[in-house]
C-alpha atoms as a PDB file:
ATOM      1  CA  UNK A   1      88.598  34.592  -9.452  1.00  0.00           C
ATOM      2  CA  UNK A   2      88.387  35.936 -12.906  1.00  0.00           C
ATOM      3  CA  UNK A   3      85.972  38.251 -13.792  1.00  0.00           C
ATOM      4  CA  UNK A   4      83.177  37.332 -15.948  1.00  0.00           C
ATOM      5  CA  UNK A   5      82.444  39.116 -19.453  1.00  0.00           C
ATOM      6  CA  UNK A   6      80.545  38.781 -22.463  1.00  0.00           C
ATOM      7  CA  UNK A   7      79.899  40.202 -25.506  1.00  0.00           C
ATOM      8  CA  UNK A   8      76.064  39.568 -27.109  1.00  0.00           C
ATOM      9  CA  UNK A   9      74.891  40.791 -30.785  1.00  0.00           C
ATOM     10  CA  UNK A  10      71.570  42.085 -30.306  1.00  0.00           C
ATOM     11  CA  UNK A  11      71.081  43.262 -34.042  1.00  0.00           C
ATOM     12  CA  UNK A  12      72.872  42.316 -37.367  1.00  0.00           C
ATOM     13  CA  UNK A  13      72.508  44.181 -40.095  1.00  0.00           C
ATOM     14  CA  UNK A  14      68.989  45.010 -39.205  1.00  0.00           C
ATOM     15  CA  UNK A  15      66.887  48.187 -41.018  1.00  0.00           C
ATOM     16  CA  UNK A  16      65.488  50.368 -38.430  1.00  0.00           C
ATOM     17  CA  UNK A  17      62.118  52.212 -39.480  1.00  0.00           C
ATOM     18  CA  UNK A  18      59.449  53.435 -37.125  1.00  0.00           C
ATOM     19  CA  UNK A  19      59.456  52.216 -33.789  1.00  0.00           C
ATOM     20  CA  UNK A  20      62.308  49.683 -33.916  1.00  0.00           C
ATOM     21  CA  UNK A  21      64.434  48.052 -30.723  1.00  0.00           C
ATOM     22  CA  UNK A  22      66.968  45.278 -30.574  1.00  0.00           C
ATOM     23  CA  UNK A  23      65.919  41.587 -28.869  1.00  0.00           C
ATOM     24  CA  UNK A  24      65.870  41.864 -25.604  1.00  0.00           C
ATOM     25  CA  UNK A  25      68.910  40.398 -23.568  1.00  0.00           C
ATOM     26  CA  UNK A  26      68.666  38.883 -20.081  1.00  0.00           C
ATOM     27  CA  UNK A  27      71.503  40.872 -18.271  1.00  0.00           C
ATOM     28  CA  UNK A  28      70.867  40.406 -14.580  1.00  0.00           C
ATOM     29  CA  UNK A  29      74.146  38.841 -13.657  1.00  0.00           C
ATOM     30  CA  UNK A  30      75.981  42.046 -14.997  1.00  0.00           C
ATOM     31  CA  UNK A  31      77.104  44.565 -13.196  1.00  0.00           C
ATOM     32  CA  UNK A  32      77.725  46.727 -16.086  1.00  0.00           C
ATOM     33  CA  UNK A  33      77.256  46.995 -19.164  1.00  0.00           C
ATOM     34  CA  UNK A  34      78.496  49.132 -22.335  1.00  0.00           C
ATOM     35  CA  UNK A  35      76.208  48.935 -25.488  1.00  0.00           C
ATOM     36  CA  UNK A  36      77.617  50.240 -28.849  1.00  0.00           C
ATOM     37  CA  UNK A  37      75.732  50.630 -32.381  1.00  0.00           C
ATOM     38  CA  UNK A  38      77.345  50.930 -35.383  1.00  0.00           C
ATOM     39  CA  UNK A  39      75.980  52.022 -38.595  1.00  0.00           C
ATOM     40  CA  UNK A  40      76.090  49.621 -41.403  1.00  0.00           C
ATOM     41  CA  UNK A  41      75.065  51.594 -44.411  1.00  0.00           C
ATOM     42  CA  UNK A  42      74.461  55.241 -44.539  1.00  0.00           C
ATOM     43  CA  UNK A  43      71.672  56.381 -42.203  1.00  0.00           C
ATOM     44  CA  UNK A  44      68.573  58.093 -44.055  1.00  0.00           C
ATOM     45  CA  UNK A  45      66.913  61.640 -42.511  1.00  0.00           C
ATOM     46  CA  UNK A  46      66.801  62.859 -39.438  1.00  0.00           C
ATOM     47  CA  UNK A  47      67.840  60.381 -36.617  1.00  0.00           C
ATOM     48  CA  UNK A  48      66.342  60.841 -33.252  1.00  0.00           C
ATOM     49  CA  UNK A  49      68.329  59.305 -30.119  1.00  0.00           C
ATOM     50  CA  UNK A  50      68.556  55.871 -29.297  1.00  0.00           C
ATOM     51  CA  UNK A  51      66.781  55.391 -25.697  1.00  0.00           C
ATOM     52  CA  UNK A  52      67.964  52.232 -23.056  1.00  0.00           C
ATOM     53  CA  UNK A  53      64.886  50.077 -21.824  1.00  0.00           C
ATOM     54  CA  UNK A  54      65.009  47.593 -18.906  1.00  0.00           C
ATOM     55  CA  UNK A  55      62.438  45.061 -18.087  1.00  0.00           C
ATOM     56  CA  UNK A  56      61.921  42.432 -15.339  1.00  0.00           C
ATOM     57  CA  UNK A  57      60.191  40.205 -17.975  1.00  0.00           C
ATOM     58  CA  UNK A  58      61.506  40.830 -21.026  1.00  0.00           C
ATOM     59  CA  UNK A  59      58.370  41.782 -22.552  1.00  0.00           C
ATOM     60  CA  UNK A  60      57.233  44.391 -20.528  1.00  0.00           C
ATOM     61  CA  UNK A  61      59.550  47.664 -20.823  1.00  0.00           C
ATOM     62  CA  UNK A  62      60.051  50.675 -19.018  1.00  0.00           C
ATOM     63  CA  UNK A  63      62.196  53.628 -20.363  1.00  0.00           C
ATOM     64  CA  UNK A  64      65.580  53.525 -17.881  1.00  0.00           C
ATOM     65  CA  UNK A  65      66.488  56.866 -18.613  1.00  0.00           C
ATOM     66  CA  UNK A  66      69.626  56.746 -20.641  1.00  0.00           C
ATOM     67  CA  UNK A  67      69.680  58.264 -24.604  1.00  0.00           C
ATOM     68  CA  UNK A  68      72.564  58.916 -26.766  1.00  0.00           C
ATOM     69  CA  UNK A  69      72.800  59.552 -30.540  1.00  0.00           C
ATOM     70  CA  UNK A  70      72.564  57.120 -33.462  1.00  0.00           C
ATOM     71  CA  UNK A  71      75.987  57.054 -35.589  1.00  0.00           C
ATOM     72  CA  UNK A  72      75.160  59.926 -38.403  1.00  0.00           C
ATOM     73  CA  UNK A  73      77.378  58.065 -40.817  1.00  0.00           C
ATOM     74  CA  UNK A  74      78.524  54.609 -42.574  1.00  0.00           C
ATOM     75  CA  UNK A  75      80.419  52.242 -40.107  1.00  0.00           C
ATOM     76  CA  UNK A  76      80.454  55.505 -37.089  1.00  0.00           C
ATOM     77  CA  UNK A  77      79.788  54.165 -33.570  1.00  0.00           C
ATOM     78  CA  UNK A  78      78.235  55.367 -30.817  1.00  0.00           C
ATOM     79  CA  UNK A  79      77.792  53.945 -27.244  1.00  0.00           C
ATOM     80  CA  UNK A  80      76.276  54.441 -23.736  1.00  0.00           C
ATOM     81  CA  UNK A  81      77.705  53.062 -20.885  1.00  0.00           C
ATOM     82  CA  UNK A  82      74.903  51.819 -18.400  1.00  0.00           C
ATOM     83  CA  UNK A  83      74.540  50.767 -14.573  1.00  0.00           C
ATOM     84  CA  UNK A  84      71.817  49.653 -11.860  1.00  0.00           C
ATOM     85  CA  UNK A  85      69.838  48.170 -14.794  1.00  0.00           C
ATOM     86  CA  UNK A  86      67.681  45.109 -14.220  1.00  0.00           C
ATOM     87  CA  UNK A  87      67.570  42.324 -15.816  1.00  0.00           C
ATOM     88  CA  UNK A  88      66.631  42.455 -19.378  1.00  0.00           C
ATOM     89  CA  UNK A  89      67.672  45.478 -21.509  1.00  0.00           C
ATOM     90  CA  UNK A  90      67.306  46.249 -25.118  1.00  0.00           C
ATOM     91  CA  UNK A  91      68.017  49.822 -27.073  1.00  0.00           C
ATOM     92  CA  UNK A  92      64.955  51.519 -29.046  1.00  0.00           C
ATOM     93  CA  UNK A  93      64.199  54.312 -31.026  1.00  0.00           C
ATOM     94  CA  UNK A  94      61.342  55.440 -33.167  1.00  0.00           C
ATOM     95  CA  UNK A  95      62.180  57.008 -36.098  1.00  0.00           C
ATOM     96  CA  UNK A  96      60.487  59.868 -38.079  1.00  0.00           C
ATOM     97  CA  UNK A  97      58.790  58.926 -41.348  1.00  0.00           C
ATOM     98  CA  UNK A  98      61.122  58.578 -44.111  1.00  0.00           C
ATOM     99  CA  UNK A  99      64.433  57.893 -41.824  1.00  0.00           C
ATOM    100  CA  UNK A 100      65.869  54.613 -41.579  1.00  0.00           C
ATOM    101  CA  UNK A 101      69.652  53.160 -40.171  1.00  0.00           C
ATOM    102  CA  UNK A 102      71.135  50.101 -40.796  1.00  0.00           C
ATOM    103  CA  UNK A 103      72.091  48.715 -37.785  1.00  0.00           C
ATOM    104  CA  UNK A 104      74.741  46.291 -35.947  1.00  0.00           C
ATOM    105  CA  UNK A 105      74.101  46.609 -31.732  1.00  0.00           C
ATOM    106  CA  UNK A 106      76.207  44.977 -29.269  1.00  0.00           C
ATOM    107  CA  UNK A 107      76.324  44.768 -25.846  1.00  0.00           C
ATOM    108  CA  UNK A 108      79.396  44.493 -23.671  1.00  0.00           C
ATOM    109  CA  UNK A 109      78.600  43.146 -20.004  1.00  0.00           C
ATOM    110  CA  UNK A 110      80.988  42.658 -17.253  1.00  0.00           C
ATOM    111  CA  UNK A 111      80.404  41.101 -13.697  1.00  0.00           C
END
């Protein structure tokens, strides 16, 4: 049997301000997943991290535990590799006044 992957764009070219996060994705067949974000234009101020959130709903989210940094530059990536999440997941971050990133967030899942 092969094994089953997919890649899913959870933000294009989006502005992040504030308290920002990507659509959720329904994930619950994965048994892993990697999520990468990748600047688009040149972040503005200071960035905070980037947290993971799971939910069983999609609508309802809990913090899962996982942060990692927000690319500090034009077209840098970052990532975070994830397991044991539930269903739905989706990346957040709440920004201080004044900072804002362009972003493009993928997730890579894997059976």
């Amino acid at each position: 049997m092969l094994p089953e992957n997919l890649t899913a764009v959870v933000a294009r070219n989006e502005s992040w301000t504030g308290a920002s996060a990507t659509e959720p994705y329904e994930a619950g067949w994965a048994k892993e997943a990697i999520v990468f974000v990748r600047a688009l234009k040149a972040p503005v101020g200071p960035l905070p991290k980037a947290r993971v959130e799971i939910s069983a709903d999609g609508m309802h989210w809990c913090p899962e535990g996982s942060e990692f940094d927000l690319p500090a530059a034009k077209d840098a990536v970052t990532f975070q590799r994830l397991a044991h999440f539930g269903n739905f997941l989706r990346i957040a971050a709440t920004l201080p006044k004044g900072a804002e990133i362009t972003v493009l967030v993928t997730f890579h899942l894997k059976a």
